[in-house]
PDB file of N, CA and C in Angstrom:
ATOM      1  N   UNK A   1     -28.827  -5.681  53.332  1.00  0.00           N
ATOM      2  CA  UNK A   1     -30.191  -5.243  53.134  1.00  0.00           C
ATOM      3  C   UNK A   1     -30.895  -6.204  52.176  1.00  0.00           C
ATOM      4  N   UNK A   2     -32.190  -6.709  52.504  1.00  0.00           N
ATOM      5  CA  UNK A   2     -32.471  -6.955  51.707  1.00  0.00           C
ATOM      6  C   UNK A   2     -33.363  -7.066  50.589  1.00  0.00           C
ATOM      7  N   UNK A   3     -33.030  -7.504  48.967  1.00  0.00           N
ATOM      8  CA  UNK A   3     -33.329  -6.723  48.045  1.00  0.00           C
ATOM      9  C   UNK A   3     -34.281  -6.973  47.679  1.00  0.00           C
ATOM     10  N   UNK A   4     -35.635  -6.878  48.462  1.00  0.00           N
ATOM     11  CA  UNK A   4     -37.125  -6.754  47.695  1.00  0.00           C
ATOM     12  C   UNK A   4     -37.649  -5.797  48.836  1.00  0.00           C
ATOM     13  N   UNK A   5     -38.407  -5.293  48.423  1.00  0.00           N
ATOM     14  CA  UNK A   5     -39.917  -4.327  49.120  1.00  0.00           C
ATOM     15  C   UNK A   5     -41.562  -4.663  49.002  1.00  0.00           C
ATOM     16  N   UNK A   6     -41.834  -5.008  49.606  1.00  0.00           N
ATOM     17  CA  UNK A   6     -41.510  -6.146  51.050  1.00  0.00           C
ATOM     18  C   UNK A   6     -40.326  -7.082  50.859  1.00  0.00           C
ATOM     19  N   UNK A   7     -39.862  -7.412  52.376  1.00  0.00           N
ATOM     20  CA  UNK A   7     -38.668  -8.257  52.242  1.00  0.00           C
ATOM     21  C   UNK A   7     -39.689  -9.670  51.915  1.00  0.00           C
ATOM     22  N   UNK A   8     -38.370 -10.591  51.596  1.00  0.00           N
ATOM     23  CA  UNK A   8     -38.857 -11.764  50.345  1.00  0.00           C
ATOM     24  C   UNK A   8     -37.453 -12.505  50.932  1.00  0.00           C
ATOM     25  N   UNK A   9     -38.446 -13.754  51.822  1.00  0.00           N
ATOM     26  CA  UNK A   9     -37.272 -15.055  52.644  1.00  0.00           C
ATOM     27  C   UNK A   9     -37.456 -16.558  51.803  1.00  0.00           C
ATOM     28  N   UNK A  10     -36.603 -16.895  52.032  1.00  0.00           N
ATOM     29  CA  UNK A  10     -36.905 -18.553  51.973  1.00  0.00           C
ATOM     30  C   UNK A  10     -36.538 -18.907  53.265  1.00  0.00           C
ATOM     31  N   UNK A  11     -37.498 -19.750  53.660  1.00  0.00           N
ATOM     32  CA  UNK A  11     -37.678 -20.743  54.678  1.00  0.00           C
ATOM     33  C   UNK A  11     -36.733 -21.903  54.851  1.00  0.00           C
ATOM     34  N   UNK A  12     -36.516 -21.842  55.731  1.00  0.00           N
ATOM     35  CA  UNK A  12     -36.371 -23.689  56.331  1.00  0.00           C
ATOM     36  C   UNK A  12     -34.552 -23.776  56.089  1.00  0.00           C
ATOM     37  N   UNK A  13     -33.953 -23.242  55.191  1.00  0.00           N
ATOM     38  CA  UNK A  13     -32.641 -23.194  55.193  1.00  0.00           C
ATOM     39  C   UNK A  13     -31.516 -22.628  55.775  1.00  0.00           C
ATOM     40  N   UNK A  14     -30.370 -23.379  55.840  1.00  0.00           N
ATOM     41  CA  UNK A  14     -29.552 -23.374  57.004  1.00  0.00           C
ATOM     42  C   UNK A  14     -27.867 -23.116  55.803  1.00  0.00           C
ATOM     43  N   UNK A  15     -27.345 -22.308  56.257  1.00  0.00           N
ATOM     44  CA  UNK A  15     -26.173 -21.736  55.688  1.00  0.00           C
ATOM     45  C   UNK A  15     -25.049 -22.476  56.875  1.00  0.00           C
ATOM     46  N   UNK A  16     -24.351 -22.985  56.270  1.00  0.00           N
ATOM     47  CA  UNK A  16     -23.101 -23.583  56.825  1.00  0.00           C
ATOM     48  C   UNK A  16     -21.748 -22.663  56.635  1.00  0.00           C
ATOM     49  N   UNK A  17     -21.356 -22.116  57.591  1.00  0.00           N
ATOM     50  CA  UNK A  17     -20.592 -21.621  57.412  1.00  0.00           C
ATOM     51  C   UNK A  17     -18.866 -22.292  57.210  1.00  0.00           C
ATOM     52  N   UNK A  18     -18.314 -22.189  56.124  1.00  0.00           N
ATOM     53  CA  UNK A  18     -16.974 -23.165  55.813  1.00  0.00           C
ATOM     54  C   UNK A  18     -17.353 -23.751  54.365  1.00  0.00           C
ATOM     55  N   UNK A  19     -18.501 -23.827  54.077  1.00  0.00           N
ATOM     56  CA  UNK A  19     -19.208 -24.386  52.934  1.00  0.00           C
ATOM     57  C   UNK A  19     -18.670 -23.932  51.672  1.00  0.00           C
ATOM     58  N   UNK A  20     -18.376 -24.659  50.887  1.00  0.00           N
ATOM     59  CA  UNK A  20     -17.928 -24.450  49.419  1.00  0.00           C
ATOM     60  C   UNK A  20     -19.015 -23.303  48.689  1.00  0.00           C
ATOM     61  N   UNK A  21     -18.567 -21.734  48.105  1.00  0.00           N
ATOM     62  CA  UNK A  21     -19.651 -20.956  47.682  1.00  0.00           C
ATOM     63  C   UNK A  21     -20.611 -21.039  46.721  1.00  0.00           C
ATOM     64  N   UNK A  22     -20.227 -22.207  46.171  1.00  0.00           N
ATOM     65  CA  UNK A  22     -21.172 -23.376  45.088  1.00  0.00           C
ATOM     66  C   UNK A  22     -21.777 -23.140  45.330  1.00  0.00           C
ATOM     67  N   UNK A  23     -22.048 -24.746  46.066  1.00  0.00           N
ATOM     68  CA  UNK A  23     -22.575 -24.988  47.119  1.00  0.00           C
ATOM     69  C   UNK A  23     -23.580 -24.208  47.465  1.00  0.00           C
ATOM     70  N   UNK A  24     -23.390 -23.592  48.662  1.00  0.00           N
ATOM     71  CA  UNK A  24     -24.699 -22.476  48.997  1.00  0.00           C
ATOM     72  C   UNK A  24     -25.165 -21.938  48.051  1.00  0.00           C
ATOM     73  N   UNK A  25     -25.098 -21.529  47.495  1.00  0.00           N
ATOM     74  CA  UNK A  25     -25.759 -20.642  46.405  1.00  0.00           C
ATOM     75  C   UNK A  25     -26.704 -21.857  45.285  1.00  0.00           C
ATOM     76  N   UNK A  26     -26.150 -23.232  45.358  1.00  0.00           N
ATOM     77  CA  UNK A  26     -27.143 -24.076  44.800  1.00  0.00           C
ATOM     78  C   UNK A  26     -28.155 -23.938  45.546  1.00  0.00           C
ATOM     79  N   UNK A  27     -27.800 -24.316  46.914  1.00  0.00           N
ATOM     80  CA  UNK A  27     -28.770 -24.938  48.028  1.00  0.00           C
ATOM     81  C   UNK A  27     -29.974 -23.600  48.173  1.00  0.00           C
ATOM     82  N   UNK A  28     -29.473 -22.594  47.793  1.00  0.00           N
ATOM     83  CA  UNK A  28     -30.206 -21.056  47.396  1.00  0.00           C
ATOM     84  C   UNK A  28     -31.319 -21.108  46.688  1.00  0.00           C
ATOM     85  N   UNK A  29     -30.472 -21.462  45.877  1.00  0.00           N
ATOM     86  CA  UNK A  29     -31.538 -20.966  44.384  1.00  0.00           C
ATOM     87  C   UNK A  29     -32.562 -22.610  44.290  1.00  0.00           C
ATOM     88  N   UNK A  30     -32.108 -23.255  44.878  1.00  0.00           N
ATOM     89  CA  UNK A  30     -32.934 -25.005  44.797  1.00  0.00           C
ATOM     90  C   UNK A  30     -34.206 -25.024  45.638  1.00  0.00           C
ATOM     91  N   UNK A  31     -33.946 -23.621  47.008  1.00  0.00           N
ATOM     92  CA  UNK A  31     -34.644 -23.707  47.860  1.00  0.00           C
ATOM     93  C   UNK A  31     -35.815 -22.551  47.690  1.00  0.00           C
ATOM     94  N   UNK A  32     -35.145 -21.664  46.791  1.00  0.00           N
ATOM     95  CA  UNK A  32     -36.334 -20.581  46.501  1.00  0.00           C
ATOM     96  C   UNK A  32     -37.144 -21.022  44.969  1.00  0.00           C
ATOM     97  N   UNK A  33     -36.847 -21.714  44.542  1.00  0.00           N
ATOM     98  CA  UNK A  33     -36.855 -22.540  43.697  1.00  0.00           C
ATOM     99  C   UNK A  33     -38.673 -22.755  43.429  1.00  0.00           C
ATOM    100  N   UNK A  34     -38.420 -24.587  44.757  1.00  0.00           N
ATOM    101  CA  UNK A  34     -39.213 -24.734  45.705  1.00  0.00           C
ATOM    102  C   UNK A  34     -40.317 -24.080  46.296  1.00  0.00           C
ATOM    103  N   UNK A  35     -40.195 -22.345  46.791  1.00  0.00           N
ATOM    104  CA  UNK A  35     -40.720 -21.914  47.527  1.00  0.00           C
ATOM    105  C   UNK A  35     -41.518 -20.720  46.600  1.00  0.00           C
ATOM    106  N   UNK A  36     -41.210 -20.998  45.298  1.00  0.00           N
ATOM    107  CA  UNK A  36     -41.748 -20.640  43.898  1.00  0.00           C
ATOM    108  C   UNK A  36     -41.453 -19.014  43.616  1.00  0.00           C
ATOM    109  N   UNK A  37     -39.773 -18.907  44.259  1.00  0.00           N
ATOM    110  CA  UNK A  37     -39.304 -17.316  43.802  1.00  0.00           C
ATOM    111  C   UNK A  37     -39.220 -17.986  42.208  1.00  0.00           C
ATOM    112  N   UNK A  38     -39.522 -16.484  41.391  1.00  0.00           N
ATOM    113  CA  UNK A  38     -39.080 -16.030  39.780  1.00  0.00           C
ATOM    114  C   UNK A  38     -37.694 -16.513  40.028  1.00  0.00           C
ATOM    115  N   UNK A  39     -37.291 -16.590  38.405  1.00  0.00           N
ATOM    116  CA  UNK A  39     -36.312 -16.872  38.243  1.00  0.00           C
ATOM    117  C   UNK A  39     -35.449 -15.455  38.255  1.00  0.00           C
ATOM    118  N   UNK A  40     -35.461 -14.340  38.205  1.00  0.00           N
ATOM    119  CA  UNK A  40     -35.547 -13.139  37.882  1.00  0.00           C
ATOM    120  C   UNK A  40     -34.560 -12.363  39.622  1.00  0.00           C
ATOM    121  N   UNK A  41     -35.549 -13.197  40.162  1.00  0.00           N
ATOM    122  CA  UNK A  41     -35.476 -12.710  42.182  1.00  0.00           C
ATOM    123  C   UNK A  41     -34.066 -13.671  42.610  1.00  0.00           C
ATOM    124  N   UNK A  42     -34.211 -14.957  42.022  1.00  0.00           N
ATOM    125  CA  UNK A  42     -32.946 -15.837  42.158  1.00  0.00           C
ATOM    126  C   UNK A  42     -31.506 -15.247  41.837  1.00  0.00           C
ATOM    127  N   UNK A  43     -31.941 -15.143  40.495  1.00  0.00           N
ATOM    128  CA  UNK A  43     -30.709 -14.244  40.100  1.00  0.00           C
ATOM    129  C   UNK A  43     -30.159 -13.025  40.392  1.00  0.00           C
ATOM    130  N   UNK A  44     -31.324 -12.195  40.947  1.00  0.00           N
ATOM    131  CA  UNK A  44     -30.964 -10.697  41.324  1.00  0.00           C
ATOM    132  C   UNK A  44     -30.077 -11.284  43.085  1.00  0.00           C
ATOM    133  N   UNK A  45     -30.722 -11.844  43.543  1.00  0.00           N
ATOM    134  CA  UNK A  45     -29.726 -12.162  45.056  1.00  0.00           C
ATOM    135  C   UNK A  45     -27.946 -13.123  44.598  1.00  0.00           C
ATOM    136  N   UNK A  46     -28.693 -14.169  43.691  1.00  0.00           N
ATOM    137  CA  UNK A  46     -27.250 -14.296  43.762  1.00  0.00           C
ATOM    138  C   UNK A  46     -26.105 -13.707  42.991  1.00  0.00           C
ATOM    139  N   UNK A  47     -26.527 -12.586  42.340  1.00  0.00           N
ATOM    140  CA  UNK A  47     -25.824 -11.877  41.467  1.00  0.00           C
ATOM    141  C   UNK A  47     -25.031 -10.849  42.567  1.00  0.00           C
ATOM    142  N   UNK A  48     -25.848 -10.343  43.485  1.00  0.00           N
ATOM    143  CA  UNK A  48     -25.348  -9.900  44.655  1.00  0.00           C
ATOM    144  C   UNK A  48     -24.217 -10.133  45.592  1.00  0.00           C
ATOM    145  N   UNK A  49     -24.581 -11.733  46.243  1.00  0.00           N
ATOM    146  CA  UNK A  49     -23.941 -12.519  47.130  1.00  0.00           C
ATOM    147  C   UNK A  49     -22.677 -12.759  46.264  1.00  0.00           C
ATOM    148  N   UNK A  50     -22.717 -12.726  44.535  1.00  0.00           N
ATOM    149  CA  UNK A  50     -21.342 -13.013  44.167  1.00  0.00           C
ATOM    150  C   UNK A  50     -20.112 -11.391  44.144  1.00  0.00           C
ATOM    151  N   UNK A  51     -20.982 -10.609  44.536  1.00  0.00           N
ATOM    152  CA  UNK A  51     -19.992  -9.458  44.350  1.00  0.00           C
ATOM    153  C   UNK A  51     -19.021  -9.014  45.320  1.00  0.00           C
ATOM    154  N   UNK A  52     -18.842  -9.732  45.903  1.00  0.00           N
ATOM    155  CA  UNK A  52     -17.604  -9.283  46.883  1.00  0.00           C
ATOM    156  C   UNK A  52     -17.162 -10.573  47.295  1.00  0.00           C
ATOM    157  N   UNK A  53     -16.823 -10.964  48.760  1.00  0.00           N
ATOM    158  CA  UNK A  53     -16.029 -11.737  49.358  1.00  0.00           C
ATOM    159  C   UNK A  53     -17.013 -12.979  49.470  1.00  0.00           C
ATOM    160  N   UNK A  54     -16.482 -13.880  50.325  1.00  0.00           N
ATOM    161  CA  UNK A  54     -17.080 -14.863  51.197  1.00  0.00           C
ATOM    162  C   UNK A  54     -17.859 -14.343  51.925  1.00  0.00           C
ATOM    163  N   UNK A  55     -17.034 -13.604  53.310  1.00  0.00           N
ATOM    164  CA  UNK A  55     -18.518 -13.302  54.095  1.00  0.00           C
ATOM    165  C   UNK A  55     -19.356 -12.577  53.442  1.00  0.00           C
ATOM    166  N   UNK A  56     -19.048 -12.012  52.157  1.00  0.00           N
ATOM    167  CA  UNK A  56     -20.451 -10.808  51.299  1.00  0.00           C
ATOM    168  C   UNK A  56     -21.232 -12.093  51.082  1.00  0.00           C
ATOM    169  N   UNK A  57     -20.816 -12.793  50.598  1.00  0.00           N
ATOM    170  CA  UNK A  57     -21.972 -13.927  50.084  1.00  0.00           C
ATOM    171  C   UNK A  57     -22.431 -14.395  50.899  1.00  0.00           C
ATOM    172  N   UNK A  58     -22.364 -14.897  52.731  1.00  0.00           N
ATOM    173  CA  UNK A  58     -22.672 -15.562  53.509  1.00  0.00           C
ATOM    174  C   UNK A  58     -23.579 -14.172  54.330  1.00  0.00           C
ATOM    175  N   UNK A  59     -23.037 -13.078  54.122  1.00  0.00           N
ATOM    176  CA  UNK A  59     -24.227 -11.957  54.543  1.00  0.00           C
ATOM    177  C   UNK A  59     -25.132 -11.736  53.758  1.00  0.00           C
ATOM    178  N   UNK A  60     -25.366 -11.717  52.224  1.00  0.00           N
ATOM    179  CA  UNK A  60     -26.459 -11.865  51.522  1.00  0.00           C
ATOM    180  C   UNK A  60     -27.675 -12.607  51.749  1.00  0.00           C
ATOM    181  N   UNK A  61     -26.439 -13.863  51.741  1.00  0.00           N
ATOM    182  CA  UNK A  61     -27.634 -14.938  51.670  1.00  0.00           C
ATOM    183  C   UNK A  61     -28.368 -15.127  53.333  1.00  0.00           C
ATOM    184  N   UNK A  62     -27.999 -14.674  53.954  1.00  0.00           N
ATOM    185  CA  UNK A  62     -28.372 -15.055  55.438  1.00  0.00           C
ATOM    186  C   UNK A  62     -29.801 -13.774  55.884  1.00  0.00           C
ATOM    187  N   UNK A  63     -29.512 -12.743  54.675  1.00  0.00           N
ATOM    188  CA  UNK A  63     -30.743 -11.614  54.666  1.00  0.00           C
ATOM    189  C   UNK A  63     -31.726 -11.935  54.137  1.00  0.00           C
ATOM    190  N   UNK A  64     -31.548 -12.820  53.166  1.00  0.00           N
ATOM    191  CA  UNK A  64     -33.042 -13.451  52.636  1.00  0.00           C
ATOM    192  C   UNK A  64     -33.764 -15.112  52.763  1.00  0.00           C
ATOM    193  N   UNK A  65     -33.064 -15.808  54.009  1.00  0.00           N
ATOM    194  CA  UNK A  65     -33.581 -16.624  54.998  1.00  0.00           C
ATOM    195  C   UNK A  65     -33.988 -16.591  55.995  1.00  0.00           C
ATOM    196  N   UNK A  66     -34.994 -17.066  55.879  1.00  0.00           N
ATOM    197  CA  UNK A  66     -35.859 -17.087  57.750  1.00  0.00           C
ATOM    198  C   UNK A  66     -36.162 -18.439  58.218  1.00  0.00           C
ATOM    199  N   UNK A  67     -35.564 -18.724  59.341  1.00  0.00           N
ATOM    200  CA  UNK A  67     -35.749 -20.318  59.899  1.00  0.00           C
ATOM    201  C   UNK A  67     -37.184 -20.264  60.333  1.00  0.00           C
TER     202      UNK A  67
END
């Protein structure tokens, strides 16, 4: 689900799946960054995407991108 009301995407980014969880989560926060999310919204998703597994983090992050 994801965690704003209205939902709240970053654009244009592409999740590789196999990818080091760094990694994505740089390419995350670099890209909402960019797209002028708070620092506040950054942290609340990836604070998320870090709470469980791999695929938790690769399902997080894939809820708040839109190609």
């Amino acid at each position: 689900m994801n965690q704003f009301n209205p939902p709240k995407y970053v654009k244009g980014l592409h999740i590789k799946f196999g990818e080091n969880p760094f990694v994505l989560l740089a390419q995350f926060a670099f890209s909402a960054t960019r797209q002028m999310w708070t620092k506040e919204e950054i942290e609340l998703v990836i604070r998320m995407a870090k709470k469980g597994n791999y695929m938790n983090l690769i399902k997080i992050l894939k809820l708040h991108i839109k190609k």
